[in-house]
C-alpha atoms as a PDB file:
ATOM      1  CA  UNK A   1     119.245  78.093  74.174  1.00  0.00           C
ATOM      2  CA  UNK A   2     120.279  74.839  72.467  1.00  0.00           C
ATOM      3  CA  UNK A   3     120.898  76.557  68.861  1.00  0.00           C
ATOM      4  CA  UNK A   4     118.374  73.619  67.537  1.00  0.00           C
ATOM      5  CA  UNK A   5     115.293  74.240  65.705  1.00  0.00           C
ATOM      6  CA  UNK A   6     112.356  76.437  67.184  1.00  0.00           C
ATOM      7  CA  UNK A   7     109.690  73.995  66.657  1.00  0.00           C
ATOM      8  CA  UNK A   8     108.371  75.574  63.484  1.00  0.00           C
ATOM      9  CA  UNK A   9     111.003  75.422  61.207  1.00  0.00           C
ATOM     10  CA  UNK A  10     110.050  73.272  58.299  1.00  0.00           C
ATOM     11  CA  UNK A  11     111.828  69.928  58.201  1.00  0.00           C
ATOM     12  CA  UNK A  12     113.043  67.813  55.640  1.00  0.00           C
ATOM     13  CA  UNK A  13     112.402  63.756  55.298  1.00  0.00           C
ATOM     14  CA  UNK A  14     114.336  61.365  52.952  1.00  0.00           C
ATOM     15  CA  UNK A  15     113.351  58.312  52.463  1.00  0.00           C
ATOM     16  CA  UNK A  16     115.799  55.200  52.815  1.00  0.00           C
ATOM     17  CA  UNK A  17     113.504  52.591  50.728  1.00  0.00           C
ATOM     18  CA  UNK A  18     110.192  51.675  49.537  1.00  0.00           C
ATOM     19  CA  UNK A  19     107.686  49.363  51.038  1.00  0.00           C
ATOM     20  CA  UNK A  20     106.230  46.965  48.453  1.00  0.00           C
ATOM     21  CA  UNK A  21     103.439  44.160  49.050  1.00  0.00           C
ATOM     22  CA  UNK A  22     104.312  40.134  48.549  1.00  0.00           C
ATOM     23  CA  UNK A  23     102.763  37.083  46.894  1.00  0.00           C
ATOM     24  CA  UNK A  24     103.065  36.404  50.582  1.00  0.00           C
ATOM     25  CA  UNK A  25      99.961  37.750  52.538  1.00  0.00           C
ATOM     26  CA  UNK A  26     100.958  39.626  55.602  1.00  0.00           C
ATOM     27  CA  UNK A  27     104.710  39.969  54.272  1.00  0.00           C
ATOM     28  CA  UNK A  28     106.207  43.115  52.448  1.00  0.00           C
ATOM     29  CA  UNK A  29     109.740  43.692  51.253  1.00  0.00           C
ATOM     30  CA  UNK A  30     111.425  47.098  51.789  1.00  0.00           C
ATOM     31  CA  UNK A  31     113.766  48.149  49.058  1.00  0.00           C
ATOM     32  CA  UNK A  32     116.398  50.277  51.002  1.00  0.00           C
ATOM     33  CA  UNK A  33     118.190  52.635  48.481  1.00  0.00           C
ATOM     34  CA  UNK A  34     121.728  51.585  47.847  1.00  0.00           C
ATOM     35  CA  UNK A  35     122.871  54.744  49.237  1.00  0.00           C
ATOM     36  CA  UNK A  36     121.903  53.289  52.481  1.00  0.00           C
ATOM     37  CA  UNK A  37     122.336  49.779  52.213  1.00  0.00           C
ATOM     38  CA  UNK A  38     125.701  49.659  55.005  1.00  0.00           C
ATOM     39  CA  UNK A  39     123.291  50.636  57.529  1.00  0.00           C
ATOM     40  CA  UNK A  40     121.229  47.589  57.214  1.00  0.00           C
ATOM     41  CA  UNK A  41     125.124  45.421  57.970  1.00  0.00           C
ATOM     42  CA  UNK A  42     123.533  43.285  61.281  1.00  0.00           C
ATOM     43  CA  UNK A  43     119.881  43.513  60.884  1.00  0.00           C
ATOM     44  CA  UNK A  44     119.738  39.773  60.383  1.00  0.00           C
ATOM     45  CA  UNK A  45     120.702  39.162  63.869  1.00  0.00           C
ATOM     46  CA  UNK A  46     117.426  41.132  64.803  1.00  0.00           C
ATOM     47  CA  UNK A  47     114.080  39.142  65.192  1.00  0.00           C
ATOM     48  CA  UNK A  48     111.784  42.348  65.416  1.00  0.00           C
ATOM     49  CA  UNK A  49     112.256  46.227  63.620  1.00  0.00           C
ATOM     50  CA  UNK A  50     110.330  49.085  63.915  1.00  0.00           C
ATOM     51  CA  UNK A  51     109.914  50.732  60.432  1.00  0.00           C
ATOM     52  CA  UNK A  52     108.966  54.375  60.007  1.00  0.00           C
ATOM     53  CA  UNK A  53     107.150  55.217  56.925  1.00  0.00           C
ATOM     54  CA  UNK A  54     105.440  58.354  55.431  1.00  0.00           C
ATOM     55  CA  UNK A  55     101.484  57.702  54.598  1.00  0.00           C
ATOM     56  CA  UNK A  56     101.854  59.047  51.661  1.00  0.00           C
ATOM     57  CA  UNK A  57      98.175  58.313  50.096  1.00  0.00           C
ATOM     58  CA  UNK A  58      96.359  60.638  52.750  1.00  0.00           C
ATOM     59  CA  UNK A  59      95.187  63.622  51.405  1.00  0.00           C
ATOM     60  CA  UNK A  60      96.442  67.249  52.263  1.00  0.00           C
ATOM     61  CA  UNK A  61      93.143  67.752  53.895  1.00  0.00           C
ATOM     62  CA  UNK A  62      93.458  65.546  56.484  1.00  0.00           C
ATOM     63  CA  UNK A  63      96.492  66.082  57.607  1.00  0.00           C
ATOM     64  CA  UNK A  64      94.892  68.956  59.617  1.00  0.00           C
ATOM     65  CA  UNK A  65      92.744  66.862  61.548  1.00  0.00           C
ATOM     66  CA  UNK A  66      93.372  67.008  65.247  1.00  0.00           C
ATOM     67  CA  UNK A  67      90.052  65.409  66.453  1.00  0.00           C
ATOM     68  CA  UNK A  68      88.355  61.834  65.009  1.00  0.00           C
ATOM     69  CA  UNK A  69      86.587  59.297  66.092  1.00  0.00           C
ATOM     70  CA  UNK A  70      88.514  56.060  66.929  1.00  0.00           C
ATOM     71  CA  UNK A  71      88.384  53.451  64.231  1.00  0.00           C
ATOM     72  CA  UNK A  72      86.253  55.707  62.228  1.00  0.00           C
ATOM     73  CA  UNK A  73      83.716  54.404  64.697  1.00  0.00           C
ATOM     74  CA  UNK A  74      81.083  57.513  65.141  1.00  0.00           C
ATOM     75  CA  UNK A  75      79.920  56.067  68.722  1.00  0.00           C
ATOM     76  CA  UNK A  76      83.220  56.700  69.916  1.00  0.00           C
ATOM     77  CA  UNK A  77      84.082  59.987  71.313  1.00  0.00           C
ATOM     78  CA  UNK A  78      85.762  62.454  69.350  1.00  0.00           C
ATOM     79  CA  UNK A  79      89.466  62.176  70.994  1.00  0.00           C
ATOM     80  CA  UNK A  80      93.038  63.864  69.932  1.00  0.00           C
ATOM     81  CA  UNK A  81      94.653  62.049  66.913  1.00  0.00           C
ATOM     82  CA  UNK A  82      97.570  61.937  69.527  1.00  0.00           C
ATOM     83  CA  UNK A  83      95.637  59.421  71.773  1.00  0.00           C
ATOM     84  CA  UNK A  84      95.112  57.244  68.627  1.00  0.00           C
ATOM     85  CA  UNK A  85      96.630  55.341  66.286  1.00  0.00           C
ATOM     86  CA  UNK A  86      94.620  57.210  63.456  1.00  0.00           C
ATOM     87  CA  UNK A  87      96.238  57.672  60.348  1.00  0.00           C
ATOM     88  CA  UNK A  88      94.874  61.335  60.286  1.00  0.00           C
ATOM     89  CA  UNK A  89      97.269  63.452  61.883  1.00  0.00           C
ATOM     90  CA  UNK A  90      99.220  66.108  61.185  1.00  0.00           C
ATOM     91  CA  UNK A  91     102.405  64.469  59.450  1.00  0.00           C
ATOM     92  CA  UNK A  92     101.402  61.546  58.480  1.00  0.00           C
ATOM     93  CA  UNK A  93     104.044  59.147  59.438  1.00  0.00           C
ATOM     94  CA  UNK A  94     103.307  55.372  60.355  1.00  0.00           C
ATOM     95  CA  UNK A  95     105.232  53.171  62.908  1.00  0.00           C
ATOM     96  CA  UNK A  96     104.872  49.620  63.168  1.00  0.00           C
ATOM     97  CA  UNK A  97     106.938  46.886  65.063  1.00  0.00           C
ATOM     98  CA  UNK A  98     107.601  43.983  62.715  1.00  0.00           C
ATOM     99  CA  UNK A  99     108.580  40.936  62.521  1.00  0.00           C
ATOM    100  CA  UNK A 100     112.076  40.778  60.261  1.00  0.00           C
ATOM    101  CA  UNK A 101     111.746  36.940  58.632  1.00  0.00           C
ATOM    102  CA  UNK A 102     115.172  37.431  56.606  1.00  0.00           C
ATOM    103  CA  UNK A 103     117.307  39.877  54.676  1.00  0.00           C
ATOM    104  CA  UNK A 104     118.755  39.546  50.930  1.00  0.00           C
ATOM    105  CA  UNK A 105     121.362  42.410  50.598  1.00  0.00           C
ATOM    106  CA  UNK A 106     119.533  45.429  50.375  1.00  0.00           C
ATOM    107  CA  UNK A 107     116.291  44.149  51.159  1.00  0.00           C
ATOM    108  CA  UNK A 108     114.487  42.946  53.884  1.00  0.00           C
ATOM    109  CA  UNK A 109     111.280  41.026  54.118  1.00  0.00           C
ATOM    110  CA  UNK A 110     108.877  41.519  57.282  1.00  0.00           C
ATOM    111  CA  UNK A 111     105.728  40.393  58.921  1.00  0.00           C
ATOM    112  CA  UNK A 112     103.519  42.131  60.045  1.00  0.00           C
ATOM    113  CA  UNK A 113     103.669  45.812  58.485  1.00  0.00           C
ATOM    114  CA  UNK A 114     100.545  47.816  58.111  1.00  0.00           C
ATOM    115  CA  UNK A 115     101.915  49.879  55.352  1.00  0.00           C
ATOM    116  CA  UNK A 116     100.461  50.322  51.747  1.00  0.00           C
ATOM    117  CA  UNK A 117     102.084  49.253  48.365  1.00  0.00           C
ATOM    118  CA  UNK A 118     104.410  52.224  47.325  1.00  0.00           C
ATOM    119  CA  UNK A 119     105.043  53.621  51.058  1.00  0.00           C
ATOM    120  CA  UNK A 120     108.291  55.361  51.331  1.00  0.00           C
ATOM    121  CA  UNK A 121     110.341  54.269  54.523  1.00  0.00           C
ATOM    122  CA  UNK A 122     112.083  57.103  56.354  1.00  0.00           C
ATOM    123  CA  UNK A 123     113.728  54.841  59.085  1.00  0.00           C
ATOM    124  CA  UNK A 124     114.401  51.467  60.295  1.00  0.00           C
ATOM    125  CA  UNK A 125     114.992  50.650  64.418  1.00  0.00           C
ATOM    126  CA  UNK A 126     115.964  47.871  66.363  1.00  0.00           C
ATOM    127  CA  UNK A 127     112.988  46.410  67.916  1.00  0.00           C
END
């Protein structure tokens, strides 16, 4: 035994920032809360981040879901959310690779994310 969690232990998320939409289309800033700001310290070197953030407008009810159709497209099969990049799934947490265009202290501007206005970021990666 490892002494780590079971497997169905709740867990707990924080978020590190906020995800906001631009004038810009295609570019959104992240807001990283100060408390976490030193972890951004060489991030501007990067060219490409993978941001982690919690789809937070999907309702409860979906989050149960461990069957669609791809795309929403009813032709398609019905195949596991696991083998899709559905946003139904059962935590709802959203991964994109990004393009980082430049940083301004404790916020970065990217390319590329498929987030909505108001998502909370749980976690930043090199890319």
């Amino acid at each position: 035994m490892n002494g780590g969690l079971t497997g169905r232990e709740r867990i707990t998320l924080r978020p590190i920032g906020v995800a906001y939409r631009t004038d810009e289309e295609n570019v959104m800033r992240i807001e990283v809360y100060a408390e976490y700001a030193e972890a951004l310290d060489g991030i501007e070197k990067l060219t490409h981040i993978n941001v982690l953030y919690w789809m937070h407008r999907l309702t409860e009810k979906n989050h149960g879901k461990l069957k669609v159709h791809p795309r929403g497209d009813l032709n398609r099969p019905l195949t596991g959310v696991f083998a899709t990049r559905s946003p139904v799934r059962p935590n709802p947490i959203g991964l994109t690779r990004v393009e980082l265009l430049k940083r301004k202290g404790k916020v970065l501007f990217v390319k590329g994310l498929d987030a909505l206005d108001g998502s909370p970021v749980i976690d930043i990666k090199s890319g």
